[in-house]
PDB file of N, CA and C in Angstrom:
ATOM      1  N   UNK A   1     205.727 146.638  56.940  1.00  0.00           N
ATOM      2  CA  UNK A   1     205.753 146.781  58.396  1.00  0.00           C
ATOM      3  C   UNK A   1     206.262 145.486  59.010  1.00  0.00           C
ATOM      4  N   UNK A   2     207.525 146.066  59.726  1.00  0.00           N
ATOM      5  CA  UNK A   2     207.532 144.453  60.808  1.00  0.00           C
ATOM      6  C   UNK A   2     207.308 144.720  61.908  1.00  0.00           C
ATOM      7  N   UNK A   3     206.309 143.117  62.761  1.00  0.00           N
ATOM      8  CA  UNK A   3     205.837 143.009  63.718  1.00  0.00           C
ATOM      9  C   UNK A   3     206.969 142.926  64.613  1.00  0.00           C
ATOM     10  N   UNK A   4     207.181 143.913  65.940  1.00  0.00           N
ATOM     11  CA  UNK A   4     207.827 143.484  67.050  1.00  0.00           C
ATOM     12  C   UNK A   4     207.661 142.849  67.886  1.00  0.00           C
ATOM     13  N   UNK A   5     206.511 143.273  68.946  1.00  0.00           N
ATOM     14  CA  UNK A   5     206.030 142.814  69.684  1.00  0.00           C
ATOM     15  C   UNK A   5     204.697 143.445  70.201  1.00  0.00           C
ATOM     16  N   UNK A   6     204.077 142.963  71.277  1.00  0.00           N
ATOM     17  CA  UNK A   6     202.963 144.264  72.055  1.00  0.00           C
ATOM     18  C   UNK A   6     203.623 144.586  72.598  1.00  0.00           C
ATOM     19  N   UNK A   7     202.719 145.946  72.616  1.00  0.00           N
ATOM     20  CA  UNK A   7     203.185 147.197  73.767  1.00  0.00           C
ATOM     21  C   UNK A   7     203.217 146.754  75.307  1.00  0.00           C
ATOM     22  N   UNK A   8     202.565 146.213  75.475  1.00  0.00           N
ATOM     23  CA  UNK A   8     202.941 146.274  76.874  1.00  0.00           C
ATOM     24  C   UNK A   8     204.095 145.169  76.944  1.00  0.00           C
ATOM     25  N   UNK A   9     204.911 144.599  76.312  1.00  0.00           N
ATOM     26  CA  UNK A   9     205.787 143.816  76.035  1.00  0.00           C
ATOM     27  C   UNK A   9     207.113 143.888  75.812  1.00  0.00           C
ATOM     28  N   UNK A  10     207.039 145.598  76.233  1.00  0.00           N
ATOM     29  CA  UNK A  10     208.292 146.279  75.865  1.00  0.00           C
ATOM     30  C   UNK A  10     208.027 147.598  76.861  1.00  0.00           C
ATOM     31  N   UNK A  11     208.238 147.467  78.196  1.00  0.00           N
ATOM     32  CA  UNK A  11     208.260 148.488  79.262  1.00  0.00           C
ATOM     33  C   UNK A  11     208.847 149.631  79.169  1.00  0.00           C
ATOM     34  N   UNK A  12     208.274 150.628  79.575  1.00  0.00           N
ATOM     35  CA  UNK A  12     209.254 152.294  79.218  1.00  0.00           C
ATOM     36  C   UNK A  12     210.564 151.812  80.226  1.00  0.00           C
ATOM     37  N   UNK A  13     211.483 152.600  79.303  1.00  0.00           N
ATOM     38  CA  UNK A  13     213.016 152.326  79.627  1.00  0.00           C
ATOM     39  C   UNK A  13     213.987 151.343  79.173  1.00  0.00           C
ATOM     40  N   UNK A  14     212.746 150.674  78.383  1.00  0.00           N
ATOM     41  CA  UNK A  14     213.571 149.152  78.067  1.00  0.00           C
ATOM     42  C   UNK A  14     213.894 149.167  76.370  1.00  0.00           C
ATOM     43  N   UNK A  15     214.675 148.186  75.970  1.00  0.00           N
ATOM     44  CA  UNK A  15     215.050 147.982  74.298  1.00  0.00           C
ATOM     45  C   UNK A  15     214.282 146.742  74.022  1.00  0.00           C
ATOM     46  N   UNK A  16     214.400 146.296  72.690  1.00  0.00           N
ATOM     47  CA  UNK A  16     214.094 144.926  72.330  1.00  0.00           C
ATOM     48  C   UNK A  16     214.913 145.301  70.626  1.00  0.00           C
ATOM     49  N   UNK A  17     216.120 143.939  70.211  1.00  0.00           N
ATOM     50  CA  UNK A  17     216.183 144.084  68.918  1.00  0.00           C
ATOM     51  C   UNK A  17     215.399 142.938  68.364  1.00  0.00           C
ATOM     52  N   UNK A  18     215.252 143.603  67.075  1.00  0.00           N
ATOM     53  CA  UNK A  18     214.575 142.843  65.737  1.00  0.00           C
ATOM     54  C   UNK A  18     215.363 142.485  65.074  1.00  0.00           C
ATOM     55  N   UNK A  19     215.401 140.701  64.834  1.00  0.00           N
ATOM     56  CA  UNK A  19     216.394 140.143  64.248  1.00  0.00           C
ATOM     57  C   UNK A  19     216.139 140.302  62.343  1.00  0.00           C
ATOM     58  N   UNK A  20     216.419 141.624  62.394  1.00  0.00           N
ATOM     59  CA  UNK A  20     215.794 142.297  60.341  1.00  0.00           C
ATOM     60  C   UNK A  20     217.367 142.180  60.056  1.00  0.00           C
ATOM     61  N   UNK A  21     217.988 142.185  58.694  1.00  0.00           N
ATOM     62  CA  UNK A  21     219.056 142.325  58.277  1.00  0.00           C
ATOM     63  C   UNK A  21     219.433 143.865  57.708  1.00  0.00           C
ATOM     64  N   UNK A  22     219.713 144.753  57.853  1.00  0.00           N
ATOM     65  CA  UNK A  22     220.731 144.951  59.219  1.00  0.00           C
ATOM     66  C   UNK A  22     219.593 144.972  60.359  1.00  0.00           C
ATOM     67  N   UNK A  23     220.049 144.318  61.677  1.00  0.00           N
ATOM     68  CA  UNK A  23     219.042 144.526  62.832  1.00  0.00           C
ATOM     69  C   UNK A  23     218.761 145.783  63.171  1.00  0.00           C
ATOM     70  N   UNK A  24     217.495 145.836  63.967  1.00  0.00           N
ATOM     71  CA  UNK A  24     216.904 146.746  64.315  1.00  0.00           C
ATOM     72  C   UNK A  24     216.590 146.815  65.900  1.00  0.00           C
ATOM     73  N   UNK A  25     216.763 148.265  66.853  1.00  0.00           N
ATOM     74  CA  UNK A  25     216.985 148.081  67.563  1.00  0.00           C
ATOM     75  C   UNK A  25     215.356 149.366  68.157  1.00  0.00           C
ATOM     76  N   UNK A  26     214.172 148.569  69.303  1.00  0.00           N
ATOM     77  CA  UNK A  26     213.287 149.670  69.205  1.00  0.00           C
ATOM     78  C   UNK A  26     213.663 149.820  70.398  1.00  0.00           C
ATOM     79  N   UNK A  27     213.149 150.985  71.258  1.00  0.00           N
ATOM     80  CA  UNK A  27     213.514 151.905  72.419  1.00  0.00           C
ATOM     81  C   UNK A  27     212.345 152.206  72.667  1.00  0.00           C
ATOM     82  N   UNK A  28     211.731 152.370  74.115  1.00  0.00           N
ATOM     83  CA  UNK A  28     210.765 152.998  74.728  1.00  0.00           C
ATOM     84  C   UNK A  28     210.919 153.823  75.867  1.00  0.00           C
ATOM     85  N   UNK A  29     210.959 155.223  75.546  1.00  0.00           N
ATOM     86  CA  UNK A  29     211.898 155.783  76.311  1.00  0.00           C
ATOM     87  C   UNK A  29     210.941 157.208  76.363  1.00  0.00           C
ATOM     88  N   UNK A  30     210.844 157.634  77.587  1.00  0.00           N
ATOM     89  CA  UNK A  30     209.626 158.623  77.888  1.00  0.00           C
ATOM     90  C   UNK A  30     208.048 158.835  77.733  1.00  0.00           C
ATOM     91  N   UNK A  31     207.621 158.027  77.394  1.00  0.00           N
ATOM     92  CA  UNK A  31     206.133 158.086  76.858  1.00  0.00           C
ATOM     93  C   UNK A  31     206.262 157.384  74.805  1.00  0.00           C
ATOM     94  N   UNK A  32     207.665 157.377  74.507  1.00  0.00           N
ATOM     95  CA  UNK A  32     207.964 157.225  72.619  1.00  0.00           C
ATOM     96  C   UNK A  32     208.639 156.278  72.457  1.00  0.00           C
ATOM     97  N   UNK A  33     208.229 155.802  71.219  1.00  0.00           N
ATOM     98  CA  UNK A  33     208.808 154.634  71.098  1.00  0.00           C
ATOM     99  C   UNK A  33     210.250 155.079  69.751  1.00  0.00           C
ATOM    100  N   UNK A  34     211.213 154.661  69.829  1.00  0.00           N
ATOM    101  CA  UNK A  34     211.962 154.848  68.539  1.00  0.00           C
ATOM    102  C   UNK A  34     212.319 153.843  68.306  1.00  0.00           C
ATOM    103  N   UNK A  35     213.181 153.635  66.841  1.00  0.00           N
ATOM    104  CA  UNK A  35     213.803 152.498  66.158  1.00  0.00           C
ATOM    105  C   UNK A  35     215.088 152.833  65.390  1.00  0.00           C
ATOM    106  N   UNK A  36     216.192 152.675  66.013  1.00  0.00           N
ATOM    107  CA  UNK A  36     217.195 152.346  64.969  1.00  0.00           C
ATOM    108  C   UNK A  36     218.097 151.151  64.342  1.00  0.00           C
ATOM    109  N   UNK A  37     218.854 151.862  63.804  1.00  0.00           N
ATOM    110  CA  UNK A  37     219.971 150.326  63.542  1.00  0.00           C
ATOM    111  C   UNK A  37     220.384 149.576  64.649  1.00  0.00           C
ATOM    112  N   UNK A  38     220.903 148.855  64.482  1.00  0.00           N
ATOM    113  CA  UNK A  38     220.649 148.513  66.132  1.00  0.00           C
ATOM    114  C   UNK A  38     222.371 148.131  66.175  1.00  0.00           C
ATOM    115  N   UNK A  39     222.911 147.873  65.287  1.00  0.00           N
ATOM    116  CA  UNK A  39     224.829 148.562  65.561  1.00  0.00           C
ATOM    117  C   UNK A  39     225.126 149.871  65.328  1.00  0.00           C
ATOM    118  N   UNK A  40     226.309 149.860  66.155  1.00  0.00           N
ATOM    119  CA  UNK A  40     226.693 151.132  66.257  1.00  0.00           C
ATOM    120  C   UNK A  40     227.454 151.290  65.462  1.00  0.00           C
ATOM    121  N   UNK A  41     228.032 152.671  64.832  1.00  0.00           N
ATOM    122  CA  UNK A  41     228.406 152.646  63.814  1.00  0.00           C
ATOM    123  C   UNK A  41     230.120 152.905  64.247  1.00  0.00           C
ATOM    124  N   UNK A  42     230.374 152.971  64.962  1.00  0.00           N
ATOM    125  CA  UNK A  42     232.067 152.587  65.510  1.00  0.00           C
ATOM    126  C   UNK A  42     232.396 151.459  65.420  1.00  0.00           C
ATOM    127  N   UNK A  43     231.709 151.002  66.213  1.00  0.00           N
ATOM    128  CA  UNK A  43     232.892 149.463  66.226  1.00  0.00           C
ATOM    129  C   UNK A  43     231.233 148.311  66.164  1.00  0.00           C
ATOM    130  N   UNK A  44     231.305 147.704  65.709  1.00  0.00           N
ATOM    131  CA  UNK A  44     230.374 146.429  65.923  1.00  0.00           C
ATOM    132  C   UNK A  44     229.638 146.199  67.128  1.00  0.00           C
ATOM    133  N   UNK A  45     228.922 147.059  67.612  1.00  0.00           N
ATOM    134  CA  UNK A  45     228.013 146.404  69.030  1.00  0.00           C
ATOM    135  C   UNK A  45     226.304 146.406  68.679  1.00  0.00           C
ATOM    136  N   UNK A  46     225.931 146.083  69.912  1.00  0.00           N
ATOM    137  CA  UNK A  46     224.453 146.167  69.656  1.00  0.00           C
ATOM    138  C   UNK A  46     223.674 147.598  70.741  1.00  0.00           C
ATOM    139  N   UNK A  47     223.657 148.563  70.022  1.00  0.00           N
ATOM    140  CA  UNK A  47     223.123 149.844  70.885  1.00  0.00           C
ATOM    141  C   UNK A  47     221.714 149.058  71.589  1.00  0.00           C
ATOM    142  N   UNK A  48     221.223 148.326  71.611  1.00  0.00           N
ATOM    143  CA  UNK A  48     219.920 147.970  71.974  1.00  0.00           C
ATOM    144  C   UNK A  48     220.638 146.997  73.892  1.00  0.00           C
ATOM    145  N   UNK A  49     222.057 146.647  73.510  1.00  0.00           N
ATOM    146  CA  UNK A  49     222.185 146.660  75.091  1.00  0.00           C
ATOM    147  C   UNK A  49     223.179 147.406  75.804  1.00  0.00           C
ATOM    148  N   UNK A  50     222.966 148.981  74.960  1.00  0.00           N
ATOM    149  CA  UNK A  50     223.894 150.155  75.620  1.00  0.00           C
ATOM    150  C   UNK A  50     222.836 150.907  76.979  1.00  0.00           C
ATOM    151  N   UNK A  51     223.391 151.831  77.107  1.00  0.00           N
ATOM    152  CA  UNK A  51     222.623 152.486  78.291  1.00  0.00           C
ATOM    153  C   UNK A  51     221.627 154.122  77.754  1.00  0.00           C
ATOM    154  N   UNK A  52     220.240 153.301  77.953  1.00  0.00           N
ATOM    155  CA  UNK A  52     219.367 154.615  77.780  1.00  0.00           C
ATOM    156  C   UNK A  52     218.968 155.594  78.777  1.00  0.00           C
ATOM    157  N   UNK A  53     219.184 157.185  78.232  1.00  0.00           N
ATOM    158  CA  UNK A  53     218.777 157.910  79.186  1.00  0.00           C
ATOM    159  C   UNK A  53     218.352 158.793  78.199  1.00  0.00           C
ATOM    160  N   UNK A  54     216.630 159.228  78.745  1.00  0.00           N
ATOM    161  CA  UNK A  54     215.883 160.034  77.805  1.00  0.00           C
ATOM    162  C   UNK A  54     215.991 159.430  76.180  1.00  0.00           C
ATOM    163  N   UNK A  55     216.165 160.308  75.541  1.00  0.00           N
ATOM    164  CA  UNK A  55     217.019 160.092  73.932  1.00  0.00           C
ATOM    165  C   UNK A  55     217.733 159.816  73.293  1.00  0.00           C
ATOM    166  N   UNK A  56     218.573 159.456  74.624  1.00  0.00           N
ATOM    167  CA  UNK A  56     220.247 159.163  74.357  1.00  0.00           C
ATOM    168  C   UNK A  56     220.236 157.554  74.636  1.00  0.00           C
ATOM    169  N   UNK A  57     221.194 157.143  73.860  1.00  0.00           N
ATOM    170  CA  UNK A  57     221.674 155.535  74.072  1.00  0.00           C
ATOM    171  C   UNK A  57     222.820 155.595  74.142  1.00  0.00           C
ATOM    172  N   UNK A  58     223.765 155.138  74.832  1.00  0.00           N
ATOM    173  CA  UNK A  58     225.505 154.665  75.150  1.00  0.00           C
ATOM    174  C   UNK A  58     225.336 153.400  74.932  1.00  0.00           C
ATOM    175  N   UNK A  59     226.293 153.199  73.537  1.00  0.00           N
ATOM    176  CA  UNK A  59     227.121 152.032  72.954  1.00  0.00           C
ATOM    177  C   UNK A  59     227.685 151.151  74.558  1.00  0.00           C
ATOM    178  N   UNK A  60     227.782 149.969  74.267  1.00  0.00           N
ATOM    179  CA  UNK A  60     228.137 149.609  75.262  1.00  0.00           C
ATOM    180  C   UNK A  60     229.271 149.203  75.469  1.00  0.00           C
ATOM    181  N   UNK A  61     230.253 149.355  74.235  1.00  0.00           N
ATOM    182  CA  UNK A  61     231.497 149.069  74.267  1.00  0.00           C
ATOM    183  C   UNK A  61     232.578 150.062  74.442  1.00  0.00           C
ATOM    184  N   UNK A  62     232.370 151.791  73.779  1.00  0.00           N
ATOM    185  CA  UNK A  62     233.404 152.509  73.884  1.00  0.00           C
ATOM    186  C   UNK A  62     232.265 153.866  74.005  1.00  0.00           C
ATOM    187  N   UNK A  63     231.368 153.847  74.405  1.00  0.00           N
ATOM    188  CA  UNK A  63     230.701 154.922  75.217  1.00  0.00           C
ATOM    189  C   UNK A  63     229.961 155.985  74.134  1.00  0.00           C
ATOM    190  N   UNK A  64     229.978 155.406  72.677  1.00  0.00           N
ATOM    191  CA  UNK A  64     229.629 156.522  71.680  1.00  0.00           C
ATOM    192  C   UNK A  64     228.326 156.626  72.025  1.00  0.00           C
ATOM    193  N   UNK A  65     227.461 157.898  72.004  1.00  0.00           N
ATOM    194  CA  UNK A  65     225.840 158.256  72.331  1.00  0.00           C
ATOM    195  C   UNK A  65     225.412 158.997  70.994  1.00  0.00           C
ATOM    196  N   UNK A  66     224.283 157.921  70.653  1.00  0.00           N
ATOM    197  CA  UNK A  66     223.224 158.542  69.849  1.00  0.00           C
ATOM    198  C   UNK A  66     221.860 159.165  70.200  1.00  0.00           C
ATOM    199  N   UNK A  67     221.689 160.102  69.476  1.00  0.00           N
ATOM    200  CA  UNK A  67     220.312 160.452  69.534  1.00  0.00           C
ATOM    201  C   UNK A  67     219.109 159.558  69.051  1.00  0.00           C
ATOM    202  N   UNK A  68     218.288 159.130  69.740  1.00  0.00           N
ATOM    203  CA  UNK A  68     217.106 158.183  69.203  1.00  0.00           C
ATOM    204  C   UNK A  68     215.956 159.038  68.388  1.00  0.00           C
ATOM    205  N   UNK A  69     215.543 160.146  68.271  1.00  0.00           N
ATOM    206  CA  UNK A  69     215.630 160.817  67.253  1.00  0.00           C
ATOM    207  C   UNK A  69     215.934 161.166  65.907  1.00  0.00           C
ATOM    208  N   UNK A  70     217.226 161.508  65.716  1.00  0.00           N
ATOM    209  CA  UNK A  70     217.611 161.860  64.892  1.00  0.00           C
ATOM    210  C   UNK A  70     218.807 160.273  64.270  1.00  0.00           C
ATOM    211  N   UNK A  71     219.412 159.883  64.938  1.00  0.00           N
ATOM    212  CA  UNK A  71     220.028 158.801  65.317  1.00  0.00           C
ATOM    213  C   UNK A  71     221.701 159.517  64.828  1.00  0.00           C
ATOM    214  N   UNK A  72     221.969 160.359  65.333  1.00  0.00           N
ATOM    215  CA  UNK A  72     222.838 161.547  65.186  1.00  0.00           C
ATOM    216  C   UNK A  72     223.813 160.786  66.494  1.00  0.00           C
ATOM    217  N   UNK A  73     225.201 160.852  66.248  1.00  0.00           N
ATOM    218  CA  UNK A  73     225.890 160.494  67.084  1.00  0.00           C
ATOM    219  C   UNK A  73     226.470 162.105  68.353  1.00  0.00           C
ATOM    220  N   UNK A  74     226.393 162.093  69.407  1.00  0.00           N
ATOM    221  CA  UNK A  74     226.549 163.319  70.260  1.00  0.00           C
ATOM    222  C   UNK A  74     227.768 163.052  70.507  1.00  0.00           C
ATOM    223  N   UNK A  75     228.691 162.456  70.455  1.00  0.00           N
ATOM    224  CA  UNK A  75     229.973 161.801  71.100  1.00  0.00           C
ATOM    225  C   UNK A  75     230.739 161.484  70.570  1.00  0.00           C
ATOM    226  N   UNK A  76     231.987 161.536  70.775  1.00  0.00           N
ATOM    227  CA  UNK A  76     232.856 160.536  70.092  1.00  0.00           C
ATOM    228  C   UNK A  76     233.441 159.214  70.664  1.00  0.00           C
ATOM    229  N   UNK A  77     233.436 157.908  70.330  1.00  0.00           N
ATOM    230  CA  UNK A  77     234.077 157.580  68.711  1.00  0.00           C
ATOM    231  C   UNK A  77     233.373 157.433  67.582  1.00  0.00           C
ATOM    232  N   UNK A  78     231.955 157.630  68.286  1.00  0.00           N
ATOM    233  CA  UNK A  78     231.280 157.461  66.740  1.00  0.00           C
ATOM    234  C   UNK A  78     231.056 159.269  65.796  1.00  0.00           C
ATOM    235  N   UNK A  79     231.322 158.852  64.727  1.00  0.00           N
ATOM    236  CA  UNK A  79     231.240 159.933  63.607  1.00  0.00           C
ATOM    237  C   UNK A  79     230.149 159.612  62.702  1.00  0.00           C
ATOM    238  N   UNK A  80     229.720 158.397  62.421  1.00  0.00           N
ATOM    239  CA  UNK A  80     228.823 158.288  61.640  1.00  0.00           C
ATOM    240  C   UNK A  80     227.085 158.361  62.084  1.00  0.00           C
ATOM    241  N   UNK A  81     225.904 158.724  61.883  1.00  0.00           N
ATOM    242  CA  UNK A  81     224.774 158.549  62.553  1.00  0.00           C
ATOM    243  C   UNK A  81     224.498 157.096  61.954  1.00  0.00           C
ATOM    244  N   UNK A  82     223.120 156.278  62.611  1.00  0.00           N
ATOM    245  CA  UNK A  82     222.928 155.202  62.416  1.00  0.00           C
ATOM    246  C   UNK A  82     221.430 155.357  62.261  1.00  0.00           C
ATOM    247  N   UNK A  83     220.800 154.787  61.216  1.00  0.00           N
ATOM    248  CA  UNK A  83     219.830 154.994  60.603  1.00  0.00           C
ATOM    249  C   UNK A  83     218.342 154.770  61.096  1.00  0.00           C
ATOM    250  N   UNK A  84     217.472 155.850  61.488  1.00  0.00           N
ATOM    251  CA  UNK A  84     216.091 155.390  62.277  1.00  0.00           C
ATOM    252  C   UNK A  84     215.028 154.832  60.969  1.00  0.00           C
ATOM    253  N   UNK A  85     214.376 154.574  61.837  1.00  0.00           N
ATOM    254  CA  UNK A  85     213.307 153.834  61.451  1.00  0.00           C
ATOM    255  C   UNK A  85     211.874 154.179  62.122  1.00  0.00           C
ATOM    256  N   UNK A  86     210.793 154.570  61.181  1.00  0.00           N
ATOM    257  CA  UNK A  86     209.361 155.102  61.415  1.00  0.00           C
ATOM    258  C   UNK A  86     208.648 153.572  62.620  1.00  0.00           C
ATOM    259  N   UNK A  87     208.144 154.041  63.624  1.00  0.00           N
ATOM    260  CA  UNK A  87     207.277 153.278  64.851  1.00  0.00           C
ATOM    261  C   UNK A  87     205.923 153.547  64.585  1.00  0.00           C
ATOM    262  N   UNK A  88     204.841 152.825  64.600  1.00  0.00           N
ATOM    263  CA  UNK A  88     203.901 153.034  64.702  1.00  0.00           C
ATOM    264  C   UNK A  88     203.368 151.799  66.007  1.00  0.00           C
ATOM    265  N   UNK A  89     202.171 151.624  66.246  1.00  0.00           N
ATOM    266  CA  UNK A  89     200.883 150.663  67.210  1.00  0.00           C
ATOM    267  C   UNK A  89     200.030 150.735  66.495  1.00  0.00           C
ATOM    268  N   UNK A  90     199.525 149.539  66.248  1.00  0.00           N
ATOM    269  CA  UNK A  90     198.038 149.336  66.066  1.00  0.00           C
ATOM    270  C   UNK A  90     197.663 147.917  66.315  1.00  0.00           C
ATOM    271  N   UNK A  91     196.367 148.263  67.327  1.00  0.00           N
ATOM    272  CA  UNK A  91     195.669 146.923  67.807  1.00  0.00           C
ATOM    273  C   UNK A  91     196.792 146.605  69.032  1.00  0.00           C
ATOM    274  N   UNK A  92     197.455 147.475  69.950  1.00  0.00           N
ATOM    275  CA  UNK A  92     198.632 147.263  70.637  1.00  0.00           C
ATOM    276  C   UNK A  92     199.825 146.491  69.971  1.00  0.00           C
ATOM    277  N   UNK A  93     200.209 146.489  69.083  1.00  0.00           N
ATOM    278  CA  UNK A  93     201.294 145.515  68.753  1.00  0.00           C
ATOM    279  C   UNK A  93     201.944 146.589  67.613  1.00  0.00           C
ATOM    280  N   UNK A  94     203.049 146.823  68.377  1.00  0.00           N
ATOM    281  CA  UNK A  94     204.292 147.722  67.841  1.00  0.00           C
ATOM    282  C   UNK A  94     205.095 147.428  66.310  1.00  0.00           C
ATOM    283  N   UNK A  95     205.190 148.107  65.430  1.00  0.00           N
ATOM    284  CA  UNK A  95     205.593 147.903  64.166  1.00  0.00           C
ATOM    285  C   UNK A  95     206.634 148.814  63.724  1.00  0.00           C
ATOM    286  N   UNK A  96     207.317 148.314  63.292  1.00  0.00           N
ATOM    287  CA  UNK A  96     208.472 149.124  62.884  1.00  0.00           C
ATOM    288  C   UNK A  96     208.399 149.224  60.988  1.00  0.00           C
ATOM    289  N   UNK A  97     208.418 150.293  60.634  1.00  0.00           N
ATOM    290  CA  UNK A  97     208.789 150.258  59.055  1.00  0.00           C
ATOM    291  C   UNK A  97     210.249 150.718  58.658  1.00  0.00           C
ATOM    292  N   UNK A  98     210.790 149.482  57.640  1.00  0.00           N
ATOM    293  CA  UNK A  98     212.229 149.981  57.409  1.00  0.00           C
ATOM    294  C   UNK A  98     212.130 151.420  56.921  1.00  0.00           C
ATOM    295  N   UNK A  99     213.433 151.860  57.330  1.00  0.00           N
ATOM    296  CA  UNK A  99     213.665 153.312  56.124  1.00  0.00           C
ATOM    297  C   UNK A  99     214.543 152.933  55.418  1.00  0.00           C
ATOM    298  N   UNK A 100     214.487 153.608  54.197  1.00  0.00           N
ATOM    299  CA  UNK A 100     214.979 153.645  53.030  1.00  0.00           C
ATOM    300  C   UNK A 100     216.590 153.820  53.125  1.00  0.00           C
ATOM    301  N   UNK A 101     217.381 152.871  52.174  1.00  0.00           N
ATOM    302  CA  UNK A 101     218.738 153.208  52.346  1.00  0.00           C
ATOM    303  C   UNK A 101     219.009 154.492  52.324  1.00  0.00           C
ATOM    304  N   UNK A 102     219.837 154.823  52.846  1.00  0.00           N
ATOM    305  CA  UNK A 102     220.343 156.257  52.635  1.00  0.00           C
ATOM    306  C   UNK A 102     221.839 156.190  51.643  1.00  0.00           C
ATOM    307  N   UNK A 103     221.861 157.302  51.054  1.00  0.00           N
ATOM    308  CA  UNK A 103     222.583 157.084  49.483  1.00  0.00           C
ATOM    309  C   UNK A 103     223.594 157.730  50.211  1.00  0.00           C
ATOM    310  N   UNK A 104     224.907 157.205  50.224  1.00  0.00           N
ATOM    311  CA  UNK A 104     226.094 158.292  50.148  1.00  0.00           C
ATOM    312  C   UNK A 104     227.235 158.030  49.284  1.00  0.00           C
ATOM    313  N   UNK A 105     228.179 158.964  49.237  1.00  0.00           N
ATOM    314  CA  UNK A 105     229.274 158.632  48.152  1.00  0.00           C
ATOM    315  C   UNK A 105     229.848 157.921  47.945  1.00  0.00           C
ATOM    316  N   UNK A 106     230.781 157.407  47.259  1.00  0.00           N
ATOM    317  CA  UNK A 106     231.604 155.916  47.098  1.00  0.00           C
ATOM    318  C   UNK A 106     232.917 156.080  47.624  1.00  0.00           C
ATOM    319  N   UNK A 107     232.671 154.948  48.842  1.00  0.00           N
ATOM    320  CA  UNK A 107     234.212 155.690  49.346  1.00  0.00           C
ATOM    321  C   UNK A 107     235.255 155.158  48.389  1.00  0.00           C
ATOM    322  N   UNK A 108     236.544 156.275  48.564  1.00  0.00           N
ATOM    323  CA  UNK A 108     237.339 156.100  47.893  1.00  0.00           C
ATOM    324  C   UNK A 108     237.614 156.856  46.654  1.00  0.00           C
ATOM    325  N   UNK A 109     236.472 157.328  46.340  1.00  0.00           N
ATOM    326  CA  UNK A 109     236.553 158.522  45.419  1.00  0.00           C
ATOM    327  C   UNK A 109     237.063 160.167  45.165  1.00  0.00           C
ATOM    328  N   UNK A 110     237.497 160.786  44.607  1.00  0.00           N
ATOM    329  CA  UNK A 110     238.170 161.397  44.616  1.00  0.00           C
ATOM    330  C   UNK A 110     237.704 162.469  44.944  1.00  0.00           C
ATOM    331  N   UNK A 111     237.315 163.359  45.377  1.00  0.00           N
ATOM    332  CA  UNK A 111     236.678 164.659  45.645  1.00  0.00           C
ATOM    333  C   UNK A 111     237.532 165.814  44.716  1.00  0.00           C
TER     334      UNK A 111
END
């Protein structure tokens, strides 16, 4: 588990990233807290200072929107999703647990 911050230290509507390698980006957004990668998977930015509405985050450079959920891209230019991460509280102080790499094929390979 990594420590973020307290809860009340992170206002609904607002981001905060976690300087983890790859960073991590948490969201408090309706009453929930989420966590993803905290670049986007288009071009190099930090979704943690794109624009949140509800579930959705806008990249702040070329407008791609993920789901904080699923971390599913709704938009294009991004094609790839960007990887969440499990939130928990306890004792007020917000924790994020990495998730597990996710395995995919080798690019370049031949299908």
């Amino acid at each position: 588990m990594i420590p973020v911050c307290r809860l009340e230290d992170l206002p609904e509507g607002e981001s905060i990233r976690v300087a983890t390698q790859p960073p991590i980006a948490v969201f408090h957004s309706e009453g929930r807290l989420y966590a993803i990668d905290d670049t986007c998977t288009h071009q190099d930015a930090s979704l943690s200072e794109g624009w949140l509405e509800g579930c959705l985050i806008e990249c702040p450079l070329h407008e791609a929107s993920f789901d904080l959920r699923t971390g599913t891209p709704t938009c294009l230019p991004a094609r790839k999703a960007v990887r969440t991460h499990p939130v928990t509280v306890e004792n007020g102080t917000v924790y994020v647990h990495e998730a597990a790499e996710a395995i995919s094929p080798q690019e370049g390979s031949a299908a």
